[in-house]
Protein backbone atom coordinates (compact mmCIF):
# COMPACT_ATOMS: atom_id res chain seq x y z
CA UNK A 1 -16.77 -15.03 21.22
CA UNK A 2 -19.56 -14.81 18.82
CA UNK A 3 -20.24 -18.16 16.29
CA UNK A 4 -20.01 -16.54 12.80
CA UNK A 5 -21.25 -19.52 10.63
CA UNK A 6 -21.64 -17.27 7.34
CA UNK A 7 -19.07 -14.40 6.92
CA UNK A 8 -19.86 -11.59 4.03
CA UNK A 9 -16.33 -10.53 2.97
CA UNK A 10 -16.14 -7.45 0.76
CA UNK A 11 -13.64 -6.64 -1.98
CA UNK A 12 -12.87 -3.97 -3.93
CA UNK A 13 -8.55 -4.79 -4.71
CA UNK A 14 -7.57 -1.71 -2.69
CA UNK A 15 -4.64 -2.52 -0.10
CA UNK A 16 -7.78 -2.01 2.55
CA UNK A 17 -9.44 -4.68 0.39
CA UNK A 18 -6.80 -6.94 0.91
CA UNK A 19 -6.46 -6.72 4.12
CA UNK A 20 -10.09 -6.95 4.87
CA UNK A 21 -10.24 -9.88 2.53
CA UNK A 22 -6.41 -11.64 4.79
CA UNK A 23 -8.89 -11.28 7.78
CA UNK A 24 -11.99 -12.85 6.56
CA UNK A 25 -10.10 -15.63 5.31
CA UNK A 26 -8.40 -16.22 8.35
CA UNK A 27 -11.60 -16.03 10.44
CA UNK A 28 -13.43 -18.46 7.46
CA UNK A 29 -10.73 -20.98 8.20
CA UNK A 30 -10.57 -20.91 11.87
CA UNK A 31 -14.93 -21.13 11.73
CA UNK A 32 -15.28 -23.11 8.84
CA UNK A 33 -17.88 -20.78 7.86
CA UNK A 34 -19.69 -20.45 4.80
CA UNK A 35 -17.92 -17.41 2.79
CA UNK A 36 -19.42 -15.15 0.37
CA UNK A 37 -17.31 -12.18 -1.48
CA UNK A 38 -18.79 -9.34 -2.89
CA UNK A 39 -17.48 -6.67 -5.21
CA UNK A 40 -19.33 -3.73 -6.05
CA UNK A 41 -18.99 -1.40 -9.11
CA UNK A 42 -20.36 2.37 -7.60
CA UNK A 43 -21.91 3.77 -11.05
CA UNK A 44 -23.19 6.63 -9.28
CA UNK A 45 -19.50 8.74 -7.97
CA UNK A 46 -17.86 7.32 -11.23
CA UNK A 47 -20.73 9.15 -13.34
CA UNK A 48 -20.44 12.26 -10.56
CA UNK A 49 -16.55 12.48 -11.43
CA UNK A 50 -17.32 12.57 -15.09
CA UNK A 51 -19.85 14.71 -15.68
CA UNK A 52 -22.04 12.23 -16.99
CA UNK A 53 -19.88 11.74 -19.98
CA UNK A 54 -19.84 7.90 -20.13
CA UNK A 55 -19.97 5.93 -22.58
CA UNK A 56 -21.44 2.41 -23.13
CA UNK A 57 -17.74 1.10 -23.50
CA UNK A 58 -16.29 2.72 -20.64
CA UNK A 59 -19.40 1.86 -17.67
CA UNK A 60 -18.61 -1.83 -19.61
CA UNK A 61 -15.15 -1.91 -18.94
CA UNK A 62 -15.97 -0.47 -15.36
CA UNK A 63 -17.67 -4.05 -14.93
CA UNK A 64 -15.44 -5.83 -16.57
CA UNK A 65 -12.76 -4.72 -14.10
CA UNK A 66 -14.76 -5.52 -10.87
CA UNK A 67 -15.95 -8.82 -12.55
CA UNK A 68 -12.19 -9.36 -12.43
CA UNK A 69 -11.33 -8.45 -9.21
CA UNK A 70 -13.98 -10.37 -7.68
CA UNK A 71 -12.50 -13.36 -9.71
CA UNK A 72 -9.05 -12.48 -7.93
CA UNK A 73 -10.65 -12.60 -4.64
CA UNK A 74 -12.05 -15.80 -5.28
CA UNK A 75 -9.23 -17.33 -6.24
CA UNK A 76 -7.02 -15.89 -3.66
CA UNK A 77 -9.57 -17.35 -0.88
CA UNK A 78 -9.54 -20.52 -2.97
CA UNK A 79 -5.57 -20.50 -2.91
CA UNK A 80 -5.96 -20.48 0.99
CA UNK A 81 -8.21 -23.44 1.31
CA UNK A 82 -11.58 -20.68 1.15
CA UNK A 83 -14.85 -22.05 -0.63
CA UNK A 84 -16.37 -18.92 -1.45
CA UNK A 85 -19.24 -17.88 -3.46
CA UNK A 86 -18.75 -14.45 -5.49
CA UNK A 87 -21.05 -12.06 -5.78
CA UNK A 88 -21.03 -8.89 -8.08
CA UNK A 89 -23.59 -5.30 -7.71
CA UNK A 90 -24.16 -2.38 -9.56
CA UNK A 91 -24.75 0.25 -6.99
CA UNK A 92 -23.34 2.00 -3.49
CA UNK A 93 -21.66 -0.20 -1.48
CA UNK A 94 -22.93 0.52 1.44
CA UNK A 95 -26.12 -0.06 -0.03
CA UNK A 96 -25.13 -3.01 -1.85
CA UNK A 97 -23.56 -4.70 1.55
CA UNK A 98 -26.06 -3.49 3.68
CA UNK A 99 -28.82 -5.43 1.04
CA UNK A 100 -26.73 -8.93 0.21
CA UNK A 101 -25.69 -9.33 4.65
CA UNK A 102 -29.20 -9.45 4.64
CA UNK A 103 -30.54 -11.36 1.60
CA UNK A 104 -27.67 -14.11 2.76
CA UNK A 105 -28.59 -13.77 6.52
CA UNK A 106 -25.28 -13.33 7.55
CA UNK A 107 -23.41 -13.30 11.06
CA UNK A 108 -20.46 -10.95 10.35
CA UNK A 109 -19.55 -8.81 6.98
CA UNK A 110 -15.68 -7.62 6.91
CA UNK A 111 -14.74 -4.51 5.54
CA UNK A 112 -11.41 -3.05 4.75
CA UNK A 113 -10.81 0.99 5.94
CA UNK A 114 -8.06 3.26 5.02
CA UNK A 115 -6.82 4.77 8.47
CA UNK A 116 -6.57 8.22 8.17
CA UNK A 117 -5.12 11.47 10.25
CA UNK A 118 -7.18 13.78 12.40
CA UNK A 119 -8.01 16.36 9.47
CA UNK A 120 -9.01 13.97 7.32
CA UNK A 121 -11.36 12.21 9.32
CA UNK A 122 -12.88 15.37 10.48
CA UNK A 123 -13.17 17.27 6.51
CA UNK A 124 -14.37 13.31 5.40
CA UNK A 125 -16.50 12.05 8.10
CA UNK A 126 -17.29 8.74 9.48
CA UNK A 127 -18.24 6.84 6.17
CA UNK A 128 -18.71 3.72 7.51
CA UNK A 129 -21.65 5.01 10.31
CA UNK A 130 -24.50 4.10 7.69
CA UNK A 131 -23.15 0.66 7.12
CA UNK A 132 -23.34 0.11 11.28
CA UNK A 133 -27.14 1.41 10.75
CA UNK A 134 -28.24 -0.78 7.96
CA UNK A 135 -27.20 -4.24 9.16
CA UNK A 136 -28.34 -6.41 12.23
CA UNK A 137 -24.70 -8.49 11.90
CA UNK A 138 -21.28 -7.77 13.27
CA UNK A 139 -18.89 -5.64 10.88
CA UNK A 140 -15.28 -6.55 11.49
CA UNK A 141 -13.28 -3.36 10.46
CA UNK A 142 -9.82 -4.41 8.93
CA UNK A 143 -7.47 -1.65 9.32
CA UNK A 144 -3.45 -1.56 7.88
CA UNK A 145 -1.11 -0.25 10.01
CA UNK A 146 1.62 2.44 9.07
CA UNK A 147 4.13 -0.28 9.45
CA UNK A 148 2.08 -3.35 7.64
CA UNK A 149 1.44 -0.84 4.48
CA UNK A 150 5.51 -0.24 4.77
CA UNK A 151 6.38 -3.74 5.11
CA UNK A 152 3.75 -4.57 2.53
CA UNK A 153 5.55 -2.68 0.11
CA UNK A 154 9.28 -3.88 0.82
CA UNK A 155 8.06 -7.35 0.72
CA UNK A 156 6.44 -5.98 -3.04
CA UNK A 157 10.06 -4.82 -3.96
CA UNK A 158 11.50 -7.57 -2.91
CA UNK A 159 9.47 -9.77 -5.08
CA UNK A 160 10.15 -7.98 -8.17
CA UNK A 161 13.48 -7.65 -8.05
């Protein structure tokens, strides 16, 4: 097995997120590599989706929102035992990944992915093809289960009640 000494982990508080973010830390601990978290606010598909009808206010509390899930990502990893250093872009993600893996220099970036059925994949394509392209590290693709998004969600029940 590969030596990942600097692990990208990538975060965006989607269950996929989550997941992606369970596996880094697990890997991190095991390694004892040097962890960095990014979250990424994509400007460009939330302008698409509203026309360009923005305001000031709103692209601020767009930030404001990934500033705090990157803070929940730290912590989380921090909860665990994880030093990580948080980092926060304005941009695509698969830009923004593809540019901080290799501003840091790392060995591995983690990314979460929604599994999805035969149509879907074929009407959506394979989104995560340009990321492979762009980066000379290893991607580890974190993918939930059927069954771990079902007993996700009891265990979520369960908590609240």
């Amino acid at each position: 097995m590969a030596s990942y000494k600097k692990i990208l982990l990538c975060y965006d508080g989607s269950r996929e997120g989550r997941k992606a973010l369970r596996c880094g830390a697990d890997l991190a601990l095991d390694l004892q590599a040097e962890t960095h978290l990014l979250s990424v606010v994509d400007m460009r598909s939330t302008i698409a989706q509203s026309a360009g009808l923005l305001t000031d206010v709103a692209c601020g509390r767009f930030e404001e929102t990934a500033r705090e899930i990157l803070q929940e990502g730290v912590d989380w990893l921090t909860e665990r035992g994880v030093r990580a250093q948080g980092h926060f872009a304005f941009g695509h993600p698969i830009d923004e990944i593809a540019n901080l893996a290799t501003e840091l220099h790392v060995d591995l970036v983690v990314v979460g992915h929604r599994c999805r059925t035969g149509l879907s994949r074929w009407w959506m394509g394979a989104g995560n093809t340009p990321l492979l392209d762009r980066v000379s590290c290893s991607i580890l693709v974190a993918c939930s289960s059927a069954a771990e998004e079902k007993q996700q969600a009891a265990a979520a029940a369960a908590a609240q009640a």
